[in-house]
C-alpha atoms as a PDB file:
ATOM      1  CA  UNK A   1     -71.799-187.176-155.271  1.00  0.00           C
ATOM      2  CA  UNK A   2     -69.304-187.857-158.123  1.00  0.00           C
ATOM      3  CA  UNK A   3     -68.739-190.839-159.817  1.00  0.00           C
ATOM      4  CA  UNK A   4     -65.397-193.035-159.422  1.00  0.00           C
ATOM      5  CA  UNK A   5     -63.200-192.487-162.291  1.00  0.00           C
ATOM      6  CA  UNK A   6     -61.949-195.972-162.570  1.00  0.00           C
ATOM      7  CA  UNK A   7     -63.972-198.502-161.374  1.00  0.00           C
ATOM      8  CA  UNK A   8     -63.422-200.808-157.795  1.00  0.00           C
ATOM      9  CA  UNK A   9     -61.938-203.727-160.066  1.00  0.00           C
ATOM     10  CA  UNK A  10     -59.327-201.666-161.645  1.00  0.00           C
ATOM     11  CA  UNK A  11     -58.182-199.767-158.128  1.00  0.00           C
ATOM     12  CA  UNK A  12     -58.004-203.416-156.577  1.00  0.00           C
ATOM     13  CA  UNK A  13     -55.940-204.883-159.647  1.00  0.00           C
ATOM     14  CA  UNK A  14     -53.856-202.091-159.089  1.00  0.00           C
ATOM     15  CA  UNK A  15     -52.986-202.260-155.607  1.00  0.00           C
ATOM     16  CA  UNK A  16     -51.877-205.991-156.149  1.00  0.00           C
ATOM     17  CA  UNK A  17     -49.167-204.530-158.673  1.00  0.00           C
ATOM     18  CA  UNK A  18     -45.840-203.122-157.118  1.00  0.00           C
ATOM     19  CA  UNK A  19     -46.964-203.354-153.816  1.00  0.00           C
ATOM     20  CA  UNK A  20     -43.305-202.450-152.898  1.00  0.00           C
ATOM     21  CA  UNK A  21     -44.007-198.984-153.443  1.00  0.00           C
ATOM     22  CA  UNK A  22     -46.189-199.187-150.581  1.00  0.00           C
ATOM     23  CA  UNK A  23     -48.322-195.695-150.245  1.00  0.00           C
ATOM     24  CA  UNK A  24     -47.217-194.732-154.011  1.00  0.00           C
ATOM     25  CA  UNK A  25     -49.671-195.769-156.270  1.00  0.00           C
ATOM     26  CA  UNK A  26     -50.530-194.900-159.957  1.00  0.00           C
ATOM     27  CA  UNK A  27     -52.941-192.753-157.949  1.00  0.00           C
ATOM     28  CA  UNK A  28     -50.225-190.480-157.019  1.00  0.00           C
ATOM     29  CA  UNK A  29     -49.487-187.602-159.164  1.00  0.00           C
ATOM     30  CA  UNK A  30     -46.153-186.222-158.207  1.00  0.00           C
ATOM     31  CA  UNK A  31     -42.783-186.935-158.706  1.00  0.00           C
ATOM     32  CA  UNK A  32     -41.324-188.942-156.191  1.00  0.00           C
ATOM     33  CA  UNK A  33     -37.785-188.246-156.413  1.00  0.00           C
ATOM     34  CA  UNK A  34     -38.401-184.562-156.426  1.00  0.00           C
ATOM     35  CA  UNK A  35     -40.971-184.377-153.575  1.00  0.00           C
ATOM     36  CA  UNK A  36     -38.096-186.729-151.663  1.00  0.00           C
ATOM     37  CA  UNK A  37     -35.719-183.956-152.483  1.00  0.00           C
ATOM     38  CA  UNK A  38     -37.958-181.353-151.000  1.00  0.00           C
ATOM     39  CA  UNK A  39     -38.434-183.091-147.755  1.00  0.00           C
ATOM     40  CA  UNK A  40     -34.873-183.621-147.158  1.00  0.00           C
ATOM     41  CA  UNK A  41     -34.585-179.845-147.291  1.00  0.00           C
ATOM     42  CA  UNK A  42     -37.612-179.187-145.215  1.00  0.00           C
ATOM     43  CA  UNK A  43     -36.435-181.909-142.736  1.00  0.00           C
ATOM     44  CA  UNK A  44     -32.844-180.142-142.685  1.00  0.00           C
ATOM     45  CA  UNK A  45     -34.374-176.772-142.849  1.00  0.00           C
ATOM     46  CA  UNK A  46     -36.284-178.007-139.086  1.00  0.00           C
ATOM     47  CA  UNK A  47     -33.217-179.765-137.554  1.00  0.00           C
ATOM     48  CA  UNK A  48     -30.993-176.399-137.604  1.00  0.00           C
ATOM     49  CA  UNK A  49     -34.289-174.545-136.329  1.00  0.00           C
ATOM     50  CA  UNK A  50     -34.378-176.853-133.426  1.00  0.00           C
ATOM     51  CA  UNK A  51     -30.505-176.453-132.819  1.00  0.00           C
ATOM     52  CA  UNK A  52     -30.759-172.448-133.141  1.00  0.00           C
ATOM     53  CA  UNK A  53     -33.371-172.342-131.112  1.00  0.00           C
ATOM     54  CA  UNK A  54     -32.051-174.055-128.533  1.00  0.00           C
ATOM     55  CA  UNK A  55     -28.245-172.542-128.581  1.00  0.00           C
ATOM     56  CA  UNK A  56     -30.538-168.874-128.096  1.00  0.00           C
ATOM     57  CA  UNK A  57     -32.735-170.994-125.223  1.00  0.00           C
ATOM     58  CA  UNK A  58     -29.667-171.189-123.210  1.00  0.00           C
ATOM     59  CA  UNK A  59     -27.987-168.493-124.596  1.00  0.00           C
ATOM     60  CA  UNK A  60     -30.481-166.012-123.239  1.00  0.00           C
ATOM     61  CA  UNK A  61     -29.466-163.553-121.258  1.00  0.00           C
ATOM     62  CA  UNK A  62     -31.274-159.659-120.104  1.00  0.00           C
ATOM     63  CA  UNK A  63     -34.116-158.548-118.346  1.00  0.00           C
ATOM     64  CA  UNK A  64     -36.584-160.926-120.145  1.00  0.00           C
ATOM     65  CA  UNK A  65     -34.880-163.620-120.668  1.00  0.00           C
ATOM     66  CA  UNK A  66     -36.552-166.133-118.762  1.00  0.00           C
ATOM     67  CA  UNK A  67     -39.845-165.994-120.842  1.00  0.00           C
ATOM     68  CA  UNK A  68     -38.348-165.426-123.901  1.00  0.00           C
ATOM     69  CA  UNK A  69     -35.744-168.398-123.254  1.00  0.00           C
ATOM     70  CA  UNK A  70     -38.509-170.614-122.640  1.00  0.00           C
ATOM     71  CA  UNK A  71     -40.551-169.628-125.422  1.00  0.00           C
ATOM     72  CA  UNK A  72     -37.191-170.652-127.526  1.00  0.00           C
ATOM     73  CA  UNK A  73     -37.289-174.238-125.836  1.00  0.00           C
ATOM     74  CA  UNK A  74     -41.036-174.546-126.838  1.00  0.00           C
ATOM     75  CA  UNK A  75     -40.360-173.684-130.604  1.00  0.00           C
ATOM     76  CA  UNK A  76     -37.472-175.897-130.379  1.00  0.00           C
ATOM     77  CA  UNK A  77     -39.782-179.368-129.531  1.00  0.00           C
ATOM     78  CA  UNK A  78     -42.030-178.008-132.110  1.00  0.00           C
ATOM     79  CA  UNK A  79     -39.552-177.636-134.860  1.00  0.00           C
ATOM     80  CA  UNK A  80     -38.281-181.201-134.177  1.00  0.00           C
ATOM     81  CA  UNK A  81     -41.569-182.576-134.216  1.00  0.00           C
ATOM     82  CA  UNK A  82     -42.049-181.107-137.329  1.00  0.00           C
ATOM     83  CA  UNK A  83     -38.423-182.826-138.053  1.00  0.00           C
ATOM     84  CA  UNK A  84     -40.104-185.973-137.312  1.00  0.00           C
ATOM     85  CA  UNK A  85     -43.482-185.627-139.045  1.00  0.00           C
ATOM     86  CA  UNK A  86     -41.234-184.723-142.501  1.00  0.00           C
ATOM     87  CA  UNK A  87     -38.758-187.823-141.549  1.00  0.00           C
ATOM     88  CA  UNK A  88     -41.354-190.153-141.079  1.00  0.00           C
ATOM     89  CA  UNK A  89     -43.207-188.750-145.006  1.00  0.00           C
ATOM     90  CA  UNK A  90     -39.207-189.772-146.153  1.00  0.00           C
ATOM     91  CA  UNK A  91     -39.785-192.836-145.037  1.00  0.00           C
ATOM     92  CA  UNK A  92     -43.575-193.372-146.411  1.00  0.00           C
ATOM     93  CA  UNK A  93     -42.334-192.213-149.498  1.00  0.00           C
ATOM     94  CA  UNK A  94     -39.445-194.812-149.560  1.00  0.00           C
ATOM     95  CA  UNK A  95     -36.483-192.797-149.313  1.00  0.00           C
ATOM     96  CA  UNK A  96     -34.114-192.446-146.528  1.00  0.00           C
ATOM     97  CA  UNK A  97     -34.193-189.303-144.130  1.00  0.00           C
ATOM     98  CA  UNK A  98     -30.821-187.089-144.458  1.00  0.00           C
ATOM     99  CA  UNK A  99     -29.484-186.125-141.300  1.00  0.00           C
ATOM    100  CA  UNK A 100     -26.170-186.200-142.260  1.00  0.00           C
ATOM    101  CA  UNK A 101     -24.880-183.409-140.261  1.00  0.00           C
ATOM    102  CA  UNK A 102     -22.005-182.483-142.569  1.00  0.00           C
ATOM    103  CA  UNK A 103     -24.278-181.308-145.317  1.00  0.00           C
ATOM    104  CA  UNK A 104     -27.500-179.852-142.731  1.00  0.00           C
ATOM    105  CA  UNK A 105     -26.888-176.316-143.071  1.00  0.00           C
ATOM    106  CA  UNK A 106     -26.259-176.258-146.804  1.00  0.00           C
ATOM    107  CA  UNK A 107     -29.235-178.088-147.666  1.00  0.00           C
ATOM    108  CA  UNK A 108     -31.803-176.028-145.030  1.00  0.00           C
ATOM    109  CA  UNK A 109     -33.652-173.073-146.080  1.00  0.00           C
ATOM    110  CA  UNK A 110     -32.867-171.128-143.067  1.00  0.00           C
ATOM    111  CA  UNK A 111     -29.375-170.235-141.682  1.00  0.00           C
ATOM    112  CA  UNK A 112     -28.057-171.412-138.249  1.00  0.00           C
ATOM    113  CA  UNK A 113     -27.025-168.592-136.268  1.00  0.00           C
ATOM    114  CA  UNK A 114     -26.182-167.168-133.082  1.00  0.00           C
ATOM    115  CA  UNK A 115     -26.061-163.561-131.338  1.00  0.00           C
ATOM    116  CA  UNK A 116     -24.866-161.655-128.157  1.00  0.00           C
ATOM    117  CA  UNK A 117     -28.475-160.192-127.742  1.00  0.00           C
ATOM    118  CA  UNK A 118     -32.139-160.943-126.770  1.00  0.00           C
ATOM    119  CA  UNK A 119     -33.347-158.711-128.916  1.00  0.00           C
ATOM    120  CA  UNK A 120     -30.757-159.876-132.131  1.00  0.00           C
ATOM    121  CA  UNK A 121     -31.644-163.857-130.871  1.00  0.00           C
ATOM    122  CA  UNK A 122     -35.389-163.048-131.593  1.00  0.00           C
ATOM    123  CA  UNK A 123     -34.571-160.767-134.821  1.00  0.00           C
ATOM    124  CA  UNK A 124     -32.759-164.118-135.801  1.00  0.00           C
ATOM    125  CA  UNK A 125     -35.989-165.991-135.034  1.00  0.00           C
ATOM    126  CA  UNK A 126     -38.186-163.722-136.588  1.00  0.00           C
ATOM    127  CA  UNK A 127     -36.126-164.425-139.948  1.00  0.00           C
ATOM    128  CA  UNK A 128     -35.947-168.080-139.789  1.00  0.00           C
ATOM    129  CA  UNK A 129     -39.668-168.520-139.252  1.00  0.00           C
ATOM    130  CA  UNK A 130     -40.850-165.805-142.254  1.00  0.00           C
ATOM    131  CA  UNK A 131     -38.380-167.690-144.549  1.00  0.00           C
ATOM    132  CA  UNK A 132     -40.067-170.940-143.730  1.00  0.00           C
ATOM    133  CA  UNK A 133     -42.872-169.601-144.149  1.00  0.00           C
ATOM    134  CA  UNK A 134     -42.588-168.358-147.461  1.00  0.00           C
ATOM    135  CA  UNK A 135     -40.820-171.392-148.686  1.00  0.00           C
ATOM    136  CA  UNK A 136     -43.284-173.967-146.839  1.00  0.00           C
ATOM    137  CA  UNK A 137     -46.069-171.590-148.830  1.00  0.00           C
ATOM    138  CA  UNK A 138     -44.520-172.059-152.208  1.00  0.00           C
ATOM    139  CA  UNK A 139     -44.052-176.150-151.290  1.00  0.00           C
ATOM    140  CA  UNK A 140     -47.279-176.276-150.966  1.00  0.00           C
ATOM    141  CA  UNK A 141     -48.739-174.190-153.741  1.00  0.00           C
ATOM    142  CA  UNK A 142     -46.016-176.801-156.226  1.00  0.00           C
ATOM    143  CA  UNK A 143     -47.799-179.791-154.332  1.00  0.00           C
ATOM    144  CA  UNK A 144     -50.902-179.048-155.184  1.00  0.00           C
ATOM    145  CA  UNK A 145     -52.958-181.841-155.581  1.00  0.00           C
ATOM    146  CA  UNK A 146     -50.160-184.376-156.675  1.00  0.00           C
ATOM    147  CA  UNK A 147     -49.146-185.176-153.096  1.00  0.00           C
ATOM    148  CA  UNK A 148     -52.127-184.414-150.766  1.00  0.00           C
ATOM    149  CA  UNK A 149     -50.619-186.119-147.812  1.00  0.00           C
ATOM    150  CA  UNK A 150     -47.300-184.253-147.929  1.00  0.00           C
ATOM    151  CA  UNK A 151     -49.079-181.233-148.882  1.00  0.00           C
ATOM    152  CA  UNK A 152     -51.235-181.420-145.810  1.00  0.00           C
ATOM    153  CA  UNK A 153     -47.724-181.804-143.424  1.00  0.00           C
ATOM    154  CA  UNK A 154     -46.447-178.675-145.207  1.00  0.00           C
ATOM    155  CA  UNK A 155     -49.725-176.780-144.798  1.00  0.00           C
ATOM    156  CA  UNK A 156     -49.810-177.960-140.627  1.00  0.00           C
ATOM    157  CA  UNK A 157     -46.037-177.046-140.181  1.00  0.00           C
ATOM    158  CA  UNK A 158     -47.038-173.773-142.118  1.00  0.00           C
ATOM    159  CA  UNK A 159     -49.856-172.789-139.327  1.00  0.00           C
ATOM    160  CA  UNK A 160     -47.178-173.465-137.155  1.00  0.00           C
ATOM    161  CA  UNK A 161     -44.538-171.583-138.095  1.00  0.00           C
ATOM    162  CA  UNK A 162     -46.986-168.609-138.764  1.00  0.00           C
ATOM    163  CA  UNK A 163     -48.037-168.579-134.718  1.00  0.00           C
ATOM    164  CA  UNK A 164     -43.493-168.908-133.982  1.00  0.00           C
ATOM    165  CA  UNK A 165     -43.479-165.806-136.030  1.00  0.00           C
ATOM    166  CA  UNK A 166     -46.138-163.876-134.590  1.00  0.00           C
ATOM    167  CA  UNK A 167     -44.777-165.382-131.142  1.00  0.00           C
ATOM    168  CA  UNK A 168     -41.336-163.763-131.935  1.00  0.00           C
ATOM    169  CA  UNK A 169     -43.151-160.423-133.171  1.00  0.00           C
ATOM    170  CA  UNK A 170     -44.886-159.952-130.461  1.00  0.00           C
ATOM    171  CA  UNK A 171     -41.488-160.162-127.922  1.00  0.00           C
ATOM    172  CA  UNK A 172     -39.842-157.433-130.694  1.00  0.00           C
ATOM    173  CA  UNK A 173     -42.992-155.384-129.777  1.00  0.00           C
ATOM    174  CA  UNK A 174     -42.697-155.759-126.161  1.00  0.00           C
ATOM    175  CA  UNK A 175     -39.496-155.065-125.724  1.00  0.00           C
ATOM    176  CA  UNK A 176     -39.383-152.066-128.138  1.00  0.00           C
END
């Protein structure tokens, strides 16, 4: 087993000092402000997942809609609990979740659309979810080991968006 790098003196002396930083500690080995920034966009990137995916929930129209539909209103209460998970890391962090509805859809990764078509709705989908996934993937990769916590939400909302995808590929296969 390796050794501590500092001894238990010098960790508890250290937790005494700015204790306002709560979770931050000289322990931590990113940069706050930045990682903040990041979250903000994940968090906005999730909100206008949630609302897209539930405009094409009730949207959904055709043959077969009804699964599909409901398979929208699942991803939706996934993508707002991953909304949640990165509000609540805001938070930890000490910053201030940015819901601010007036900037959402220019800070989020994906884009908030809408379409006429099952088929175009899941297309949509199908976007939104590989473009968080490649964007979650390089988040995570620049987290490293600086920010283990937040690197772990990222790499849990990454599994997750991985099975939406394949979820949405699979209906494009179907109905093809």
């Amino acid at each position: 087993m390796a050794e501590f790098l500092t001894d238990i003196k010098t960790i508890r002396d250290r937790a005494r000092q700015e204790m306002d930083k709560g979770p931050v500690t000289p322990a931590y080995g990113a940069d706050v402000g930045r990682v903040l920034a990041v979250l903000n966009e994940a968090l906005a990137t999730e909100i206008v997942c949630v609302l897209r995916y539930k405009q094409h929930h009730y949207a959904a129209r055709g043959l077969n809609a009804h699964a599909v539909a409901d398979e929208f209103a699942e991803h939706a209460d996934e993508e707002q609990g991953h909304a949640d998970r990165f509000a609540e890391r805001i938070s930890q962090l000490g910053g201030t979740p940015d819901m601010n509805p007036d900037t959402l859809s220019g800070r989020a990764h994906s884009e908030y659309t809408t379409a006429p078509q099952l088929i175009e709705m899941i297309k949509e989908n199908l976007v939104a979810e590989r473009i968080a996934i490649a964007s979650y993937t390089e988040i995570i990769n620049w987290l490293g080991d600086g920010d283990v916590t937040t690197r772990r939400i990222f790499e849990n909302t990454l599994a997750n968006e991985e099975e939406h995808a394949d979820d949405m590929l699979t209906f494009l296969e179907q109905m093809s």
